[in-house]
C-alpha atoms as a PDB file:
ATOM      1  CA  UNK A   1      33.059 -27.123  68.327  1.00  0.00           C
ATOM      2  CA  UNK A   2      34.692 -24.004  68.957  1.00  0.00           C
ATOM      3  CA  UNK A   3      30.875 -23.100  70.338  1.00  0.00           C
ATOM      4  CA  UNK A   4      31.161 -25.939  72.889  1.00  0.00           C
ATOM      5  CA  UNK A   5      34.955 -24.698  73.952  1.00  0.00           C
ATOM      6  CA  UNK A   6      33.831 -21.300  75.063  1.00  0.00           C
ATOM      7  CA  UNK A   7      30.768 -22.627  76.576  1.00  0.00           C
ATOM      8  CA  UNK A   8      33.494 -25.433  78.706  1.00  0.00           C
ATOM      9  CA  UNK A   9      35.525 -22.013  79.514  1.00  0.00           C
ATOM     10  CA  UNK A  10      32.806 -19.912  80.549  1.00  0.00           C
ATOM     11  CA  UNK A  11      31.826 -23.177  83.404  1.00  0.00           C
ATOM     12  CA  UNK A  12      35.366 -23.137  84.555  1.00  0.00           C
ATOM     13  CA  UNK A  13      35.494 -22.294  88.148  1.00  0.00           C
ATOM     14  CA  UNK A  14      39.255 -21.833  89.737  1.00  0.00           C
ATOM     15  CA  UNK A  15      38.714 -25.047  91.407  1.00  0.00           C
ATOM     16  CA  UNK A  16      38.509 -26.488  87.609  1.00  0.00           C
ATOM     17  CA  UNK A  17      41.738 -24.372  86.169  1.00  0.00           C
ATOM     18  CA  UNK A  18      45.092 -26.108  85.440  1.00  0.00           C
ATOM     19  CA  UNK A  19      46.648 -24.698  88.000  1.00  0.00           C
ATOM     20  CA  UNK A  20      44.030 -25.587  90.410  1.00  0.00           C
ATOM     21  CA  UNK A  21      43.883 -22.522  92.700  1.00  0.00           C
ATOM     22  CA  UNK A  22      41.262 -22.434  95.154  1.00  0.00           C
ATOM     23  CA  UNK A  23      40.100 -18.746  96.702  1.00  0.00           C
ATOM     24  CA  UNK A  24      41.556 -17.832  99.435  1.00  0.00           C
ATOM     25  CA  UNK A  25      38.536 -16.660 101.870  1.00  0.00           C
ATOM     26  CA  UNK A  26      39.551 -13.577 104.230  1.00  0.00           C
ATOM     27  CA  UNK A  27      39.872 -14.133 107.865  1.00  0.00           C
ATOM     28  CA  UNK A  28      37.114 -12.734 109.661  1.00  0.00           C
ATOM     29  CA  UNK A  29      39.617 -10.674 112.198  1.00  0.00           C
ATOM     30  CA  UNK A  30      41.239  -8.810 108.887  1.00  0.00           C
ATOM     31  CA  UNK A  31      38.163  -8.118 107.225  1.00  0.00           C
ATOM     32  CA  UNK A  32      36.920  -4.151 107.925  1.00  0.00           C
ATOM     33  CA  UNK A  33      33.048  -2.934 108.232  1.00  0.00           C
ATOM     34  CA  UNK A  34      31.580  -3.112 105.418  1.00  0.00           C
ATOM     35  CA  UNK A  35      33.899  -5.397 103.429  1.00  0.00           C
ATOM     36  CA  UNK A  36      33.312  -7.980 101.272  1.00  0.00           C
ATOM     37  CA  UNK A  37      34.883 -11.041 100.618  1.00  0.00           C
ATOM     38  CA  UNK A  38      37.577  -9.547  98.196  1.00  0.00           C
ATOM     39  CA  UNK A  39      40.824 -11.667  99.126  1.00  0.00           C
ATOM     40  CA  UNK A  40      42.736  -9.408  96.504  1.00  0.00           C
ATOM     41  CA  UNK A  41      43.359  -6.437  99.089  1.00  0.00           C
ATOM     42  CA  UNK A  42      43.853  -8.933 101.648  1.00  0.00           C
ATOM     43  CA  UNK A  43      46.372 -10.588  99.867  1.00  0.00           C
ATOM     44  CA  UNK A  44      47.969  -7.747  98.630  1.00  0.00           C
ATOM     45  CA  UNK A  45      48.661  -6.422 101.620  1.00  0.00           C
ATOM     46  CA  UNK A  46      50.054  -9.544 102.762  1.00  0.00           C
ATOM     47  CA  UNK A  47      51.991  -9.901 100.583  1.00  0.00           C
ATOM     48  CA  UNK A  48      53.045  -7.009  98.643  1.00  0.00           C
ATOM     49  CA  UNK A  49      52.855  -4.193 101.085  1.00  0.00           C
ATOM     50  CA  UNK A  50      54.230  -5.907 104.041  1.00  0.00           C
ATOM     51  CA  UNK A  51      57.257  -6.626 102.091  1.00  0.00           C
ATOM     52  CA  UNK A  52      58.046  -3.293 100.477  1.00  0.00           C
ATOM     53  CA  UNK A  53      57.496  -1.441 103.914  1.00  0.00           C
ATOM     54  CA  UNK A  54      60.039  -4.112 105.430  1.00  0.00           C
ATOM     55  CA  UNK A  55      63.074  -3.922 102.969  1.00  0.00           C
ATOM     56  CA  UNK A  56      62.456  -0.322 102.340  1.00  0.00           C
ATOM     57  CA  UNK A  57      66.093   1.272 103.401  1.00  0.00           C
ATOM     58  CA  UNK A  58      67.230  -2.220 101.697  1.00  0.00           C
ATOM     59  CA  UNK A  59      66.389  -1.329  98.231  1.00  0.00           C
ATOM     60  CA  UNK A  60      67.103   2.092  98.867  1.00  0.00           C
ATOM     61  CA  UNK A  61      70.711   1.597  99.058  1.00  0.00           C
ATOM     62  CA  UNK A  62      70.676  -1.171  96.686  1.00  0.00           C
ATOM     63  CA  UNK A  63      68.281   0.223  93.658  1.00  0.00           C
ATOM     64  CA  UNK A  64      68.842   3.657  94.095  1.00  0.00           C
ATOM     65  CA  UNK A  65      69.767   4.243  90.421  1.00  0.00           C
ATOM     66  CA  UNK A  66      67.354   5.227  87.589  1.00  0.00           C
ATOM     67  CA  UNK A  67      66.849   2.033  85.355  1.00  0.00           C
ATOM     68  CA  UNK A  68      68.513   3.572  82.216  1.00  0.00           C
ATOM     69  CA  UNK A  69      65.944   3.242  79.665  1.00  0.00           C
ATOM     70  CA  UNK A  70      63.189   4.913  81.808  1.00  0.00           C
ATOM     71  CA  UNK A  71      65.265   8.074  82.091  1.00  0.00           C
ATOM     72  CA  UNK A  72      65.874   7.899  78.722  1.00  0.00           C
ATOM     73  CA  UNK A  73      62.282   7.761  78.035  1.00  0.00           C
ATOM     74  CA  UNK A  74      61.087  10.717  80.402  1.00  0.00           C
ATOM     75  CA  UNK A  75      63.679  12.959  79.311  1.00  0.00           C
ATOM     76  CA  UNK A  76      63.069  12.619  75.478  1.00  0.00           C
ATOM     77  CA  UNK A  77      59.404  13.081  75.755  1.00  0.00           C
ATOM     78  CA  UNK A  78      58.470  15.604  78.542  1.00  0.00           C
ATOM     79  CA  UNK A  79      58.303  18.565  77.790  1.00  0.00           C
ATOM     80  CA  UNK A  80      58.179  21.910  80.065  1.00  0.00           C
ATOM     81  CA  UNK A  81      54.675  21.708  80.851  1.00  0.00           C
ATOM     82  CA  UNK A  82      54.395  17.584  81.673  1.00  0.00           C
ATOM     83  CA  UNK A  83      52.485  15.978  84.454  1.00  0.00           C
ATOM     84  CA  UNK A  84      53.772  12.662  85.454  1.00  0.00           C
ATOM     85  CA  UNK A  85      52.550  10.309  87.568  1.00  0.00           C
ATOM     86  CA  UNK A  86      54.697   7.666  88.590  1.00  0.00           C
ATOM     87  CA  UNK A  87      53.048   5.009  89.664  1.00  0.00           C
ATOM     88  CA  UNK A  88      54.672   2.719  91.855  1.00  0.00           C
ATOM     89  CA  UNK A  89      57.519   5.420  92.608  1.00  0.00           C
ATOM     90  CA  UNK A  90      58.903   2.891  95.505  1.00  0.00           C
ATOM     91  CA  UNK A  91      61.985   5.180  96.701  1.00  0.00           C
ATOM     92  CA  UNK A  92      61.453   7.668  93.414  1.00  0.00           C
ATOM     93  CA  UNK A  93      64.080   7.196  91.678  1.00  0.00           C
ATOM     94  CA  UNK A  94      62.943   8.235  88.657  1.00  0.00           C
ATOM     95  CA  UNK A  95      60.923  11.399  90.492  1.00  0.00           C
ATOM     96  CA  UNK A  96      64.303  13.336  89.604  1.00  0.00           C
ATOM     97  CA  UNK A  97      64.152  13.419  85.868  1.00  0.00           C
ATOM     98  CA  UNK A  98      60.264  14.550  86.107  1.00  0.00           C
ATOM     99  CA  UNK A  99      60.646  18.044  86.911  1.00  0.00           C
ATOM    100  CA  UNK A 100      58.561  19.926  89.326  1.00  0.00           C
ATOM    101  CA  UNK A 101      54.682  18.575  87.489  1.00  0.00           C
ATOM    102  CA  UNK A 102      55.529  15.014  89.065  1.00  0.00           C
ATOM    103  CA  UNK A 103      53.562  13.217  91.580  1.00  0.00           C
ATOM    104  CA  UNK A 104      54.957   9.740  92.747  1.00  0.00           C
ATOM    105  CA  UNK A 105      52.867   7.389  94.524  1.00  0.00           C
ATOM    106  CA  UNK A 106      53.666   3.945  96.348  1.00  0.00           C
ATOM    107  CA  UNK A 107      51.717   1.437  98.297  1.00  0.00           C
ATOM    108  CA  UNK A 108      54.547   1.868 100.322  1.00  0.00           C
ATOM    109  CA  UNK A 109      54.259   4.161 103.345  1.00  0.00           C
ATOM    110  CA  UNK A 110      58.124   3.458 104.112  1.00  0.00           C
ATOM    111  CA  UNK A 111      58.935   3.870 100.485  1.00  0.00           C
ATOM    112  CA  UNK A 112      57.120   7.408  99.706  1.00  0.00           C
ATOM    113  CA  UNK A 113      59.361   8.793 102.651  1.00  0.00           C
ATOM    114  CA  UNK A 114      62.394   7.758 101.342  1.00  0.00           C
ATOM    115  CA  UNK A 115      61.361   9.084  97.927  1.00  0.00           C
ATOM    116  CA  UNK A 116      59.811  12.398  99.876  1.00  0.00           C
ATOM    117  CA  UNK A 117      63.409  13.087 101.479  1.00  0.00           C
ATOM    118  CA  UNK A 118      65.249  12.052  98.629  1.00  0.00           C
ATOM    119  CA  UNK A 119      63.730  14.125  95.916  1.00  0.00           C
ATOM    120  CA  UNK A 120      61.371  16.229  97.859  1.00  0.00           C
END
């Protein structure tokens, strides 16, 4: 039996899930040379880029504090010879508890400047 269940999940095809989702195809016009038929970076960019470039000097004035238990975590465990990448930065908060071995990165264009003027 439990054979036969992983066989029934293996034949599952999104159009078969619970939820039903169906893959989104790209639109010919957004698709670059030599792309595929990835929707994820189409998506993505959609809908997760778009936004974060648009409210950028939003949640800069509104989330401009360091989420407490982050900074609490970077400045127990680096040390004076730590790398970190922050990954995700959006307007680097966190960047100023890093010290100079920190690189912050964004898919936000809008975001990394904010974070580049703020914390240099």
């Amino acid at each position: 039996q439990q054979q036969q269940q992983q066989q029934q999940q293996q034949q599952r095809t999104p159009a078969t899930r619970k939820n039903k989702t169906q893959p989104v195809p790209v639109p010919p016009e957004m698709k670059k040379e030599g792309e595929g038929d990835d929707v994820i970076p189409y998506l993505e960019n959609l809908h997760v880029k778009r936004v974060y470039e648009d409210i950028a000097d939003h949640w800069n004035r509104t989330r401009y504090s360091a989420w407490p238990r982050v900074k609490e975590w970077i400045l127990k465990h680096k040390s004076e010879s730590s790398f970190i990448l922050d990954v995700g930065c959006g307007n680097g908060k966190h960047l100023q508890f890093c010290g100079d071995l920190s690189v912050g990165c964004d898919i936000s264009l809008e975001q990394l400047k904010i974070a580049k003027f703020s914390f240099g």
